[in-house]
C-alpha atoms as a PDB file:
ATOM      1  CA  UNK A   1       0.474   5.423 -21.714  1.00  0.00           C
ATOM      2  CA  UNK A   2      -0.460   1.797 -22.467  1.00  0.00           C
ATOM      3  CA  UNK A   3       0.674  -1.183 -21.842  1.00  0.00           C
ATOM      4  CA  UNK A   4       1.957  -1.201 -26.442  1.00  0.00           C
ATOM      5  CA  UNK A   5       4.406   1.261 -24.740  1.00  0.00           C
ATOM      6  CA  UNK A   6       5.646  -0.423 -22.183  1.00  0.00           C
ATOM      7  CA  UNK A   7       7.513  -3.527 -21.785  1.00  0.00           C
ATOM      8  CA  UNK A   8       5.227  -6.082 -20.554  1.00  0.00           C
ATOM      9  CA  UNK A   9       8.038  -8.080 -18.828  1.00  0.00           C
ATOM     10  CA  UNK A  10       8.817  -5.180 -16.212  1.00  0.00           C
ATOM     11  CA  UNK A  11       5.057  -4.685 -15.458  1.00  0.00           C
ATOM     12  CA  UNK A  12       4.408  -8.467 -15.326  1.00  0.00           C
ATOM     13  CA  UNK A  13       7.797  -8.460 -12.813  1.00  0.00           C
ATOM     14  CA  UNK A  14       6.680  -5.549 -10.650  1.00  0.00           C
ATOM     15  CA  UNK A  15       3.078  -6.608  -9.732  1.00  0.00           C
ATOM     16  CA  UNK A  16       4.640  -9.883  -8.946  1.00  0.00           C
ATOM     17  CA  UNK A  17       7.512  -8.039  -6.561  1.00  0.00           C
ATOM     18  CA  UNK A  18       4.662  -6.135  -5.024  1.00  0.00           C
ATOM     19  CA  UNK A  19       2.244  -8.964  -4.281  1.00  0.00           C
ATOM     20  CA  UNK A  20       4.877 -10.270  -2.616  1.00  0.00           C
ATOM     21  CA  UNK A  21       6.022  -7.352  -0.643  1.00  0.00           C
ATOM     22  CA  UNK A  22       1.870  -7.035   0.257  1.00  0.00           C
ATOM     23  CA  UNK A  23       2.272 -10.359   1.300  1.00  0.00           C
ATOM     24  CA  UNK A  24       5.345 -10.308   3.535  1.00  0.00           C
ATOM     25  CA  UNK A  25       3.435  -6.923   5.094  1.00  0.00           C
ATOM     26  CA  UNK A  26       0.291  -8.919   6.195  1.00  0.00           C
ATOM     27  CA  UNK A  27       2.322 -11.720   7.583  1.00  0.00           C
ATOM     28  CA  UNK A  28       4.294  -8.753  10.255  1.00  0.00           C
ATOM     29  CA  UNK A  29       0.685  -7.436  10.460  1.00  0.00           C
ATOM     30  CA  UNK A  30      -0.645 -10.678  11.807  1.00  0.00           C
ATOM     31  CA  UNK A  31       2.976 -11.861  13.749  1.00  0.00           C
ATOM     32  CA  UNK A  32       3.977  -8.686  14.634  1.00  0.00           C
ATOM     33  CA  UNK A  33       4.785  -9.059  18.523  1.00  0.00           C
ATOM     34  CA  UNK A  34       4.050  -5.618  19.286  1.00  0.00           C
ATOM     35  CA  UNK A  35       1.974  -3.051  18.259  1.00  0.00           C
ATOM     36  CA  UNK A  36       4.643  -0.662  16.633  1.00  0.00           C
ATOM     37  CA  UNK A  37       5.262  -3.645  14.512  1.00  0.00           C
ATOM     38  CA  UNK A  38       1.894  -3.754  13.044  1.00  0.00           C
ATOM     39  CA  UNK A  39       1.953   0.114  12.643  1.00  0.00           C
ATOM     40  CA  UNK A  40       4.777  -0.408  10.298  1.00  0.00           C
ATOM     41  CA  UNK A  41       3.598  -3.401   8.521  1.00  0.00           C
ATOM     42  CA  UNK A  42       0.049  -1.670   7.874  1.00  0.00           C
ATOM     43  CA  UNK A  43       1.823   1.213   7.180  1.00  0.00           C
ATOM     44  CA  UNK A  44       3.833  -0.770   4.514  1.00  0.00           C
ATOM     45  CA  UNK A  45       0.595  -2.326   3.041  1.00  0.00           C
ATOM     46  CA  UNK A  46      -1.051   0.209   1.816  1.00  0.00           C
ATOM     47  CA  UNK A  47       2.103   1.835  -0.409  1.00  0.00           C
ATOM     48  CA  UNK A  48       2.382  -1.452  -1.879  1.00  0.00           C
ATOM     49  CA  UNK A  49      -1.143  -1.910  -2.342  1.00  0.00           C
ATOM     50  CA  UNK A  50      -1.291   2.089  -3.984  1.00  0.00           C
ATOM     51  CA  UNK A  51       1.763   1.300  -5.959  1.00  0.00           C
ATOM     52  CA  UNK A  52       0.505  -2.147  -7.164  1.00  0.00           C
ATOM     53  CA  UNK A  53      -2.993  -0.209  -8.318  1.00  0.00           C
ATOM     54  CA  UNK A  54      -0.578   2.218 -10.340  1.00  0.00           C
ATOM     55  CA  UNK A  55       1.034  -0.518 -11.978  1.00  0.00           C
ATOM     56  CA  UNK A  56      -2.549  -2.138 -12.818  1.00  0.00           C
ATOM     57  CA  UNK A  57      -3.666   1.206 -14.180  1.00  0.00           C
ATOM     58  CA  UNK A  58      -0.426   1.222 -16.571  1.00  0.00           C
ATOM     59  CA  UNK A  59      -1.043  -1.763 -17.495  1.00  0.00           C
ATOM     60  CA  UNK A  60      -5.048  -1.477 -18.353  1.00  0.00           C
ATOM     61  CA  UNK A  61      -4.492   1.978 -19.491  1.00  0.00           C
ATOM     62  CA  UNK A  62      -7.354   3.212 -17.116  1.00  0.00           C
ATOM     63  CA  UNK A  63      -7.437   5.977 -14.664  1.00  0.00           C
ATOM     64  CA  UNK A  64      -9.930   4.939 -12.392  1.00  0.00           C
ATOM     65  CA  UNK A  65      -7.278   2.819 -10.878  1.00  0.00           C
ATOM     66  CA  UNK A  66      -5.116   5.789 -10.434  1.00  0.00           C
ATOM     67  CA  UNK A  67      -7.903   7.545  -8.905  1.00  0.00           C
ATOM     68  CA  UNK A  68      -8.061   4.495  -6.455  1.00  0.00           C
ATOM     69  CA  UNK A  69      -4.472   4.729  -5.703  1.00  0.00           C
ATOM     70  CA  UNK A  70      -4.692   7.789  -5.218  1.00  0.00           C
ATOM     71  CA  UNK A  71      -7.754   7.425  -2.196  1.00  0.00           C
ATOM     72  CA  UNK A  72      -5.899   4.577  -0.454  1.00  0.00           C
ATOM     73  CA  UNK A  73      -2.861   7.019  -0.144  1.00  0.00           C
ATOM     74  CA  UNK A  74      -4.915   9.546   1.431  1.00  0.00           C
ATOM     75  CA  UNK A  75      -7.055   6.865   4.196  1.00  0.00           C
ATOM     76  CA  UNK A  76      -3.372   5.395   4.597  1.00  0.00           C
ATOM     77  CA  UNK A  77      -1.829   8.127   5.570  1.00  0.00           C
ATOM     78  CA  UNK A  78      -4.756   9.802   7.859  1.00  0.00           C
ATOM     79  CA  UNK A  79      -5.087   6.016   9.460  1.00  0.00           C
ATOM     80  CA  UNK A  80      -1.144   5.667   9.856  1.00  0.00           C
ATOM     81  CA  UNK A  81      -0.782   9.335  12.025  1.00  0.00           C
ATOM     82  CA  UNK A  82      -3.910   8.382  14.288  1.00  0.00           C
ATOM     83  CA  UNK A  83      -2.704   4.866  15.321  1.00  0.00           C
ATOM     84  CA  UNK A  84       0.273   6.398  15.790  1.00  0.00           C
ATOM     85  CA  UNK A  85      -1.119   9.310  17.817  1.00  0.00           C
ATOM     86  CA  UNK A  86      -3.388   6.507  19.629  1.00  0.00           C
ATOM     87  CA  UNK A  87       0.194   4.192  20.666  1.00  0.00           C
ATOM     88  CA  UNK A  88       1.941   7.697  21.677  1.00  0.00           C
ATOM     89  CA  UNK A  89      -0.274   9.019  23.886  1.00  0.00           C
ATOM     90  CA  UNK A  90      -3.221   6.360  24.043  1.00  0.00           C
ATOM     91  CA  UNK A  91      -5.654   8.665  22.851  1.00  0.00           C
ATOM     92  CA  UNK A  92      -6.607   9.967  19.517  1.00  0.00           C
ATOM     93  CA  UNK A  93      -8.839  12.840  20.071  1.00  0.00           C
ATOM     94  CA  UNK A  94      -7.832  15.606  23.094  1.00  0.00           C
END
């Protein structure tokens, strides 16, 4: 699926939505008064970031950047359950 498919307005409009949602998630990162706040804003970065690589990827018509998308989901997730586990019980590893 390229981007001849698809209408380039709604791709054009949903990386711009998503930059902005990446932005609005590293702003709670670095305010974020406590530390579950800056779980959830990390945790919130890197779907947008994933999602905005999908959107890329439909719009190149590559699939390296789905293949990207697709690793950042996977360290996102692994790094979102261990600081998690770390504020919980203050350690990751028993």
């Amino acid at each position: 699926m390229t981007l001849d498919s698809l209408p380039w307005f709604a791709v054009t409009y949903a990386q711009i939505a998503l930059a902005l949602a990446a932005a609005f998630a590293t702003f709670r990162i670095l305010v974020g008064p406590r530390a579950e706040d800056r779980v959830l804003g990390l945790d919130t970065l890197y779907v947008t970031v994933m999602l905005l690589f999908f959107v890329t990827g439909l719009r190149l018509g590559t699939p390296f950047l789905f293949e990207a998308a697709l690793a950042i989901a996977v360290v996102g997730f692994v790094s979102n359950v261990a600081l998690a586990k770390f504020l919980m019980r203050g350690e990751v590893i028993e």
